[in-house]
Protein backbone atom coordinates (compact mmCIF):
# COMPACT_ATOMS: atom_id res chain seq x y z
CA UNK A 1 -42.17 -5.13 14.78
CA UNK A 2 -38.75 -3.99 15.06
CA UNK A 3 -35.50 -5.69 14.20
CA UNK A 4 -34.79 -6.79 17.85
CA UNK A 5 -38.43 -7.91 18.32
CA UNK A 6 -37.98 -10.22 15.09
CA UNK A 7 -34.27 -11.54 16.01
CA UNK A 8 -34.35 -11.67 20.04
CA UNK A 9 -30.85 -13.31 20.19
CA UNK A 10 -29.45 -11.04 16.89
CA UNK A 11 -27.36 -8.88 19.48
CA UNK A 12 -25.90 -8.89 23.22
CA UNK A 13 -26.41 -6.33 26.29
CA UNK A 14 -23.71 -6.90 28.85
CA UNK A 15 -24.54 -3.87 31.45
CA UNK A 16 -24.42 -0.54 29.40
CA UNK A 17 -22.79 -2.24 26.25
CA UNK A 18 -24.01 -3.44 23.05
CA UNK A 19 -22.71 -6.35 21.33
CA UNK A 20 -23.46 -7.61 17.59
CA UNK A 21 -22.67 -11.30 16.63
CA UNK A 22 -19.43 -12.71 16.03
CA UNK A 23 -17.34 -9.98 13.64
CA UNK A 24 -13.97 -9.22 12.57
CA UNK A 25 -13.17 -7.92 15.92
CA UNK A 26 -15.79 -9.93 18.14
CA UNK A 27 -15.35 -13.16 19.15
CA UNK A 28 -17.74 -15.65 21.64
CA UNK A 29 -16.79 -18.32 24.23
CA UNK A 30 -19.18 -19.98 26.17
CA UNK A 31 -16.41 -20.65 29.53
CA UNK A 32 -19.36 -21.98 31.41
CA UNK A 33 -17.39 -25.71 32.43
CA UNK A 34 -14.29 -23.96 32.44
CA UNK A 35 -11.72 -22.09 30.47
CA UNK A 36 -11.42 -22.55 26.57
CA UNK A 37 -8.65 -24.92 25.62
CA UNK A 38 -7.47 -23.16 22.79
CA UNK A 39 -7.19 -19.44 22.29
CA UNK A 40 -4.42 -19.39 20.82
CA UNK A 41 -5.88 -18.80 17.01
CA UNK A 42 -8.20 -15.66 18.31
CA UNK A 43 -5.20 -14.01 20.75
CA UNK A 44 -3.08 -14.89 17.59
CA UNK A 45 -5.74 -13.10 14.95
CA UNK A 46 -6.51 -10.07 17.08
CA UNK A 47 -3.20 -9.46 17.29
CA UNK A 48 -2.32 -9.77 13.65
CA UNK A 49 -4.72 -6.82 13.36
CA UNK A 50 -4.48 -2.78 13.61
CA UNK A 51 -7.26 -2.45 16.00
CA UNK A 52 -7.17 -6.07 17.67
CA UNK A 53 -10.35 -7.32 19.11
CA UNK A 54 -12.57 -8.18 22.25
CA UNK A 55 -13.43 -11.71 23.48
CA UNK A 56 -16.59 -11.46 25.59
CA UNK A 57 -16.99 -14.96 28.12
CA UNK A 58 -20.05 -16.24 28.73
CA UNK A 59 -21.76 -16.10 26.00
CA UNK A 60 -23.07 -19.57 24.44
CA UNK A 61 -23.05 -19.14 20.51
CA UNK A 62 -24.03 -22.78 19.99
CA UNK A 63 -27.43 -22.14 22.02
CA UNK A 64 -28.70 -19.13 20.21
CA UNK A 65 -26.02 -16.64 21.91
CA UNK A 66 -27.25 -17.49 26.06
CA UNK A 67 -26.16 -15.55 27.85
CA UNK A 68 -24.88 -18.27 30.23
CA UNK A 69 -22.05 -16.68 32.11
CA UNK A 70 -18.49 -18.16 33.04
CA UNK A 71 -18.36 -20.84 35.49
CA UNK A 72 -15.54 -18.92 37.94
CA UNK A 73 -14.30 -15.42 36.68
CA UNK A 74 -11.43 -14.66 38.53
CA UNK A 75 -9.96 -18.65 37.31
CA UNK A 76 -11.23 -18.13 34.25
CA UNK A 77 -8.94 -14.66 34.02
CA UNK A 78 -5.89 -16.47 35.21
CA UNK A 79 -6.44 -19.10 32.47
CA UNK A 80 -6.78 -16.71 30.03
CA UNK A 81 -3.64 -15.00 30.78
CA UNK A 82 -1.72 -18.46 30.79
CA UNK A 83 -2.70 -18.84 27.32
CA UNK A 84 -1.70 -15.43 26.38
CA UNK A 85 2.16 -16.07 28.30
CA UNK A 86 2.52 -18.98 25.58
CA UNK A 87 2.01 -16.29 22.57
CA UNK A 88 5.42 -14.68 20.71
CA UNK A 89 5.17 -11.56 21.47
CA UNK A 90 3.24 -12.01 24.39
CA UNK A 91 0.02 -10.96 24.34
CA UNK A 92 -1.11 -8.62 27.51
CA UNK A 93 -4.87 -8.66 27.45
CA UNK A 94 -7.36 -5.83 29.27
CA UNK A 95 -9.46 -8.00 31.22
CA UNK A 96 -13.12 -7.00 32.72
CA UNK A 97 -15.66 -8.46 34.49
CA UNK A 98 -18.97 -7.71 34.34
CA UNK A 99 -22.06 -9.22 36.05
CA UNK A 100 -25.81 -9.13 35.02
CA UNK A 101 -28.80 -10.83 36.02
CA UNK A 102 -26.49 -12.79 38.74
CA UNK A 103 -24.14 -14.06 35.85
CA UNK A 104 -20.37 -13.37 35.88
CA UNK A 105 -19.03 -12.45 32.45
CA UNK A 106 -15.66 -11.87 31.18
CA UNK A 107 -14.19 -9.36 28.47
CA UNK A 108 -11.00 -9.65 27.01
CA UNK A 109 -9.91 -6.70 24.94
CA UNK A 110 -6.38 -7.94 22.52
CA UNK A 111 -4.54 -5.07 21.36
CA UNK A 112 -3.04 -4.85 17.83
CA UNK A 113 0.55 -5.14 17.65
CA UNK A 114 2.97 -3.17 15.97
CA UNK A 115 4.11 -4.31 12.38
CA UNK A 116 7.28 -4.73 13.26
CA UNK A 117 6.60 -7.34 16.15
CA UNK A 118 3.81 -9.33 13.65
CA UNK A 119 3.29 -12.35 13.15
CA UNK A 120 2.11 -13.12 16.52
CA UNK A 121 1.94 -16.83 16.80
CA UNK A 122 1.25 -19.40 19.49
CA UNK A 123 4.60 -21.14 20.39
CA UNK A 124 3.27 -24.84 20.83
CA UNK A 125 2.68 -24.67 17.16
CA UNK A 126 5.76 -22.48 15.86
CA UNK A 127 5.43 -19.32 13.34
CA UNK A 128 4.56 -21.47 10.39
CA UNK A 129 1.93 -23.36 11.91
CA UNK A 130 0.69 -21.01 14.91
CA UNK A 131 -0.03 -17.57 13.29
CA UNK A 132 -3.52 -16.78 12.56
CA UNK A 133 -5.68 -14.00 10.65
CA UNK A 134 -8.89 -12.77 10.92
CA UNK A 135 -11.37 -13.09 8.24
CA UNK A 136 -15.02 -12.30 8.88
CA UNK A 137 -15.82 -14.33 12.06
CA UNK A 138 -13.21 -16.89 11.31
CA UNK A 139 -9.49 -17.10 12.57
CA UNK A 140 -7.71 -18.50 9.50
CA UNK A 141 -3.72 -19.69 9.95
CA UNK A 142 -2.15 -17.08 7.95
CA UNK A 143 0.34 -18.39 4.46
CA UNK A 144 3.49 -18.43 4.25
CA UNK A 145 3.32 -15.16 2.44
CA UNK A 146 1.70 -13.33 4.57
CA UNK A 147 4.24 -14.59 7.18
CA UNK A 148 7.19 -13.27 4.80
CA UNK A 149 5.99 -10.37 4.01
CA UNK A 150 5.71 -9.49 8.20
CA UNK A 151 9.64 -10.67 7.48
CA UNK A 152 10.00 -8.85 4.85
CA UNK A 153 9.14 -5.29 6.25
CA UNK A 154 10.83 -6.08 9.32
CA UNK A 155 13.98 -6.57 7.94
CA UNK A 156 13.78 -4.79 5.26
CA UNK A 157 13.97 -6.98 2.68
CA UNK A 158 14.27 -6.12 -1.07
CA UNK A 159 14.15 -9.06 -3.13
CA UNK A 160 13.38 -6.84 -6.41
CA UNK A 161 16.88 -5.08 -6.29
CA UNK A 162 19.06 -8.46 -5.40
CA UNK A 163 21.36 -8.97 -7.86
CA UNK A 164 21.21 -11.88 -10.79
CA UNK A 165 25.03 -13.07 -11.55
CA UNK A 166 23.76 -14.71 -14.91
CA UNK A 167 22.68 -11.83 -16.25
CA UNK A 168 25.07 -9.62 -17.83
CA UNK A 169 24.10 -5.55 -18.91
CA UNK A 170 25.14 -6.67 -22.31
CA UNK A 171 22.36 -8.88 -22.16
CA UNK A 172 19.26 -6.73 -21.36
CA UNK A 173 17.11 -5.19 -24.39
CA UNK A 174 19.08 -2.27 -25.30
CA UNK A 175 16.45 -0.24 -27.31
CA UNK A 176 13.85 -0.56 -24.58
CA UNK A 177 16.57 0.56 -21.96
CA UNK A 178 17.39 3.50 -23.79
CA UNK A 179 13.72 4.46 -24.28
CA UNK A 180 13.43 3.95 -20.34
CA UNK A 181 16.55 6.43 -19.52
CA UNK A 182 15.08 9.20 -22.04
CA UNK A 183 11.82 9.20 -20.34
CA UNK A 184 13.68 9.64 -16.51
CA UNK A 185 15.48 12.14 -17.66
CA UNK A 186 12.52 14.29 -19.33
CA UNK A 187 11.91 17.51 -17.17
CA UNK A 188 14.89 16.49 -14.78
CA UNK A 189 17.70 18.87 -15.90
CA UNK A 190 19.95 17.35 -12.49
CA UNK A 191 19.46 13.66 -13.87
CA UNK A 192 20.00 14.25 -17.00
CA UNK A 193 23.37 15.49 -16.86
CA UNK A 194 24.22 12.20 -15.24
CA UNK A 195 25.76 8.99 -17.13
CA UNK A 196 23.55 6.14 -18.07
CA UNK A 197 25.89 4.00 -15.61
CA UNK A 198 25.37 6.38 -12.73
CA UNK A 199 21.30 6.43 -14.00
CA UNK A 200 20.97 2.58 -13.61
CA UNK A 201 22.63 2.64 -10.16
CA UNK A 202 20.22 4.97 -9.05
CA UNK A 203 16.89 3.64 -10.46
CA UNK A 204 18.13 0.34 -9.41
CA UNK A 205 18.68 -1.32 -13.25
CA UNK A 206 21.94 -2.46 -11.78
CA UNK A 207 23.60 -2.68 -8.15
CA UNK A 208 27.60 -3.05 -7.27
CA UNK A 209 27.42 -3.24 -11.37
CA UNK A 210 25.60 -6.29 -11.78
CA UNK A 211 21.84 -6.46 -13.29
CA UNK A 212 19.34 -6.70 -10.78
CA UNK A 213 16.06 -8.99 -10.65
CA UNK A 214 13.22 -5.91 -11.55
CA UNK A 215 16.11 -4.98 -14.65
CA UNK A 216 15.02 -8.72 -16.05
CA UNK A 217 11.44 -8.99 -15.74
CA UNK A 218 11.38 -5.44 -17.64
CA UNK A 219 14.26 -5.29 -19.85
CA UNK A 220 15.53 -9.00 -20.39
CA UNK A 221 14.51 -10.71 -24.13
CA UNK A 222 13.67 -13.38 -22.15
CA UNK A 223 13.44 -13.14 -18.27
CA UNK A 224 12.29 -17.07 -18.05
CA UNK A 225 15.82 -18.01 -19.00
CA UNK A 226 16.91 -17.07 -15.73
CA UNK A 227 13.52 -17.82 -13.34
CA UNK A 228 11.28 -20.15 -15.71
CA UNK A 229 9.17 -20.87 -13.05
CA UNK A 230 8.11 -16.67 -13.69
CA UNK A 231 6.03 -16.89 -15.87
CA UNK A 232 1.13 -17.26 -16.11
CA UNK A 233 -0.13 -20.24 -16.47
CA UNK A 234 -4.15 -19.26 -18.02
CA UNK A 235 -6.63 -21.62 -17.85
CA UNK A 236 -10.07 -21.95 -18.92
CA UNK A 237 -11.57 -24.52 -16.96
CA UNK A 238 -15.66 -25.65 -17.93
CA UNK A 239 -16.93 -25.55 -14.60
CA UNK A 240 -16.79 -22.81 -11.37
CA UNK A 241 -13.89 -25.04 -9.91
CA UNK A 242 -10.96 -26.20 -10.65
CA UNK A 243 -11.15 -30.03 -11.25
CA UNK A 244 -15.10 -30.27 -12.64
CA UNK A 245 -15.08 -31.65 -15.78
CA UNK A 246 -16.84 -30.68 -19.19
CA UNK A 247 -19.92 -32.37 -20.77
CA UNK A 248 -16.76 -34.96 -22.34
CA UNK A 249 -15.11 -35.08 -20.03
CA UNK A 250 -12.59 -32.26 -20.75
CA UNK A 251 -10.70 -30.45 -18.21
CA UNK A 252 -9.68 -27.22 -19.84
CA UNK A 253 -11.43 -25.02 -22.40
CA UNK A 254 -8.12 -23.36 -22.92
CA UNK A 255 -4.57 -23.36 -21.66
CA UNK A 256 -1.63 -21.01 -22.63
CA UNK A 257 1.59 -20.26 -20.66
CA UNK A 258 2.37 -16.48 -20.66
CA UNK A 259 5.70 -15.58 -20.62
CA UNK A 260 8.07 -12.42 -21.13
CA UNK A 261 8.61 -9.29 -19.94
CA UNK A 262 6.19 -7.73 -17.28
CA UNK A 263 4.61 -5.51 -19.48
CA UNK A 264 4.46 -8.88 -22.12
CA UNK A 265 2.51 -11.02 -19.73
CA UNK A 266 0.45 -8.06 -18.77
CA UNK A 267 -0.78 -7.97 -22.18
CA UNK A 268 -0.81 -11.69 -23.02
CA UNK A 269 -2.90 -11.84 -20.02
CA UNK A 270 -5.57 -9.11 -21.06
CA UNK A 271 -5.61 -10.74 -24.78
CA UNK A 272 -5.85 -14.34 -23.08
CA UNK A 273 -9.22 -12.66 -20.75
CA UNK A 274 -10.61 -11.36 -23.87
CA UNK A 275 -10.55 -14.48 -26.16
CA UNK A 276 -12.36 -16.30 -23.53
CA UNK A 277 -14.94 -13.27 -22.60
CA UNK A 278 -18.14 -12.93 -23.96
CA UNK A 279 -18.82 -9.77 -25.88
CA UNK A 280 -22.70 -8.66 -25.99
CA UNK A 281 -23.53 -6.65 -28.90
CA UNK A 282 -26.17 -3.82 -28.24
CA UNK A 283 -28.01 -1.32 -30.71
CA UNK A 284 -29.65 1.65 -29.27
CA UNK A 285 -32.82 1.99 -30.64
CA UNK A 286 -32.90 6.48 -31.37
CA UNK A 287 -29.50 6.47 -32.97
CA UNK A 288 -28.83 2.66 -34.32
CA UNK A 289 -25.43 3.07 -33.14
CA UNK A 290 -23.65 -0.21 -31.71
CA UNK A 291 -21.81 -1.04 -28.88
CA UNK A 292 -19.98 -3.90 -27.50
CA UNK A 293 -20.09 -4.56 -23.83
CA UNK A 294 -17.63 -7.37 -22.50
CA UNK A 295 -18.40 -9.32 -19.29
CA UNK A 296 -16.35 -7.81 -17.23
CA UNK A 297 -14.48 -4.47 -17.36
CA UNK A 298 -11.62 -4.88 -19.39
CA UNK A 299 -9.81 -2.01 -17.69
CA UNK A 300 -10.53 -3.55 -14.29
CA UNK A 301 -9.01 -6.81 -15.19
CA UNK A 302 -5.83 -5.22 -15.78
CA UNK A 303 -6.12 -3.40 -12.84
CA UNK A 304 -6.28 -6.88 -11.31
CA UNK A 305 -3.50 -8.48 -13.14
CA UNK A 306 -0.88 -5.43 -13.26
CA UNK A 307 -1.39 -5.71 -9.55
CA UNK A 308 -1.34 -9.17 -8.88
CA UNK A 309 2.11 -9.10 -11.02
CA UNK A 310 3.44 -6.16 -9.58
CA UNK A 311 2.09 -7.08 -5.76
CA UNK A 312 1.86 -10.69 -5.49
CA UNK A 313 -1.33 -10.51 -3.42
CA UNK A 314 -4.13 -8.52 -4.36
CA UNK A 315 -7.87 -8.96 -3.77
CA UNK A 316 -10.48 -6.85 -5.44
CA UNK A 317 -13.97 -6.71 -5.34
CA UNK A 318 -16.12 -5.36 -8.06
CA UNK A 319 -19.81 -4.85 -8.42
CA UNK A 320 -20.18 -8.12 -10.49
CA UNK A 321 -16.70 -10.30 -10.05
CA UNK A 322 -14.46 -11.05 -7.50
CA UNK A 323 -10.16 -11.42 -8.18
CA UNK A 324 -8.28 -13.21 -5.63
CA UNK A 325 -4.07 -13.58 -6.02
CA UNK A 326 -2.88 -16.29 -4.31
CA UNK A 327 1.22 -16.39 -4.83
CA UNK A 328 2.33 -19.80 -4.28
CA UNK A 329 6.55 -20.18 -5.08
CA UNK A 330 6.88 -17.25 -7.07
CA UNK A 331 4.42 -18.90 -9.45
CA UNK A 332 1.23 -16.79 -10.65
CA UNK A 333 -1.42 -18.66 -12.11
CA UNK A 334 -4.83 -17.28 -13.48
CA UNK A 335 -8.12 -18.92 -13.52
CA UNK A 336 -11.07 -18.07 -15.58
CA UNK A 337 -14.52 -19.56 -14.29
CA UNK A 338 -17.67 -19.73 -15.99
CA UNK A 339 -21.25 -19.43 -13.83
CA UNK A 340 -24.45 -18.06 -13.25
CA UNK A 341 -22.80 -15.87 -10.86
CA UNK A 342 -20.46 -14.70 -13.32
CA UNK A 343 -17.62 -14.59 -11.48
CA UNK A 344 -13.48 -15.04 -11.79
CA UNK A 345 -10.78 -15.64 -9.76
CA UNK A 346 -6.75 -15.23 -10.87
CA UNK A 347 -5.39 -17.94 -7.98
């Protein structure tokens, strides 16, 4: 029996095409009493991506995907397009009808927009509330980071290279500094015949002569003087969410605030990972030679927290964990949870 024989309603014919279920670029609307009230989260989602997505009318994905049809197609189309005029940018659909078996069905086809005119959102609800992203079959409202980071590449924003009044040059780790302009100037014979005041302008240690933000988190004794709230909070927690308690009631298995330089919480984190990872002890049986195999890569850990430092968002996927980066007010929080699953998550 073949695939389509076992799951009639697994996928759609509309005329000569071929539609799956509901996917990143898919989406389903019934329209058979009229025109779907709100839109606004798909037109908003499709938008948000490169290669935008179709929304096929008619279509009942509540009754085992019937193929119902819309209840007036050249309405619904108007109705459709209303809803797109109240989206910033506006969002100019490719609308088709098609007809089968008698029925009337509807295809609307939402371009991606550039990156510079993301996010789109849905003015009744403003930018914060009305932009939207796709995930799976799902049309999530996008974070405010994900919303300032569209702002961010729009207008170019550099928030690594403002300057920090506080700090003075005088101020930053001098030995590490001069390690740093030895290594920049290895096998450049142009930059090396430069000043170490002309060196930091360029590589961005200083700007107008003050000490910029990256110059702190790499070079500063103590960057949380200046932005405490900079800093990793690790946790241990004794269930596979945060909040479940322990056998006694305990909350955390371990807790430890990270703090320093970038390349200082980088390794704090790694140590913190590996205190709190289990470590499996193997001898091979032809050699007796022993090994020691950690829970989880150690090197792609610090894959995941050099980026999640360095980018502020970062999802990874690995063949037996999953790392998620959620960046909530500058502040960067990691989570280790303990399951059958075996599974972590830096939030």
């Amino acid at each position: 029996m073949s695939e389509e024989e076992k799951h009639p309603n697994s996928h759609i014919w509309l005329g000569d095409a071929f539609f799956v279920r509901e996917s990143q670029f898919l989406e389903l609307k019934s329209a058979g009493k009229g025109c779907p009230k709100r839109l606004y989260d798909t037109l908003s989602s499709f938008s948000n991506q490169d290669d935008g997505g179709i929304i096929i009318f008619g279509v009942d994905e509540e009754h085992g995907y019937q193929e119902s049809g819309v209840y007036d197609a050249q309405d619904l189309q108007k109705k459709i397009n209303e809803q797109c005029l109240q989206m910033e940018p506006v969002v100019r659909p490719l609308l088709t009808v098609l007809e089968k078996d008698g029925k009337c069905f509807v295809a609307a086809e939402i371009p991606g927009m550039d990156l510079a005119d993301r996010p789109c959102y849905y003015r009744g609800q403003g930018r914060i509330k009305g932009a939207f992203v796709r995930v799976g079959d799902s049309d999530e409202p996008m974070t405010e980071y994900e919303i300032y980071s569209y702002e961010a590449f729009r207008k170019k924003y550099q928030d690594d290279l403002r300057e920090i009044p506080r700090a003075s040059f005088a101020s930053l780790n001098q030995e590490t500094l001069k390690t740093y302009l030895e290594k920049i100037r290895e096998g450049k014979p142009k930059l090396s015949r430069l000043p170490d005041e002309e060196i930091c302008e360029l590589m961005s240690i200083t700007r107008n002569g003050e000490v910029t933000l990256s110059a702190v988190l790499l070079f500063s004794p103590y960057p949380q003087a200046y932005f405490p709230q900079l800093c990793i909070t690790a946790v241990v927690v004794p269930g596979k969410e945060l909040g479940e308690t322990g056998i006694l009631g305990e909350r955390f298995l371990d807790n430890r605030r990270i703090e320093g330089t970038l390349p200082e919480m980088l390794d704090g984190a790694i140590q913190f990972v590996r205190k709190n990872m289990k470590i499996k002890t193997i001898i091979d049986p032809d050699t007796g030679k022993r090994t020691d195999h950690t829970d989880y890569p150690v090197e792609a850990v610090r894959e995941a927290v050099l980026n999640a430092l360095v980018h502020r968002l970062w999802k990874a996927f690995h063949k037996r964990c999953y790392a998620k980066l959620i960046v909530m007010q500058s502040y960067c929080r990691i989570h280790w949870f303990y399951g059958k699953s075996g599974s972590f998550y830096f939030a």
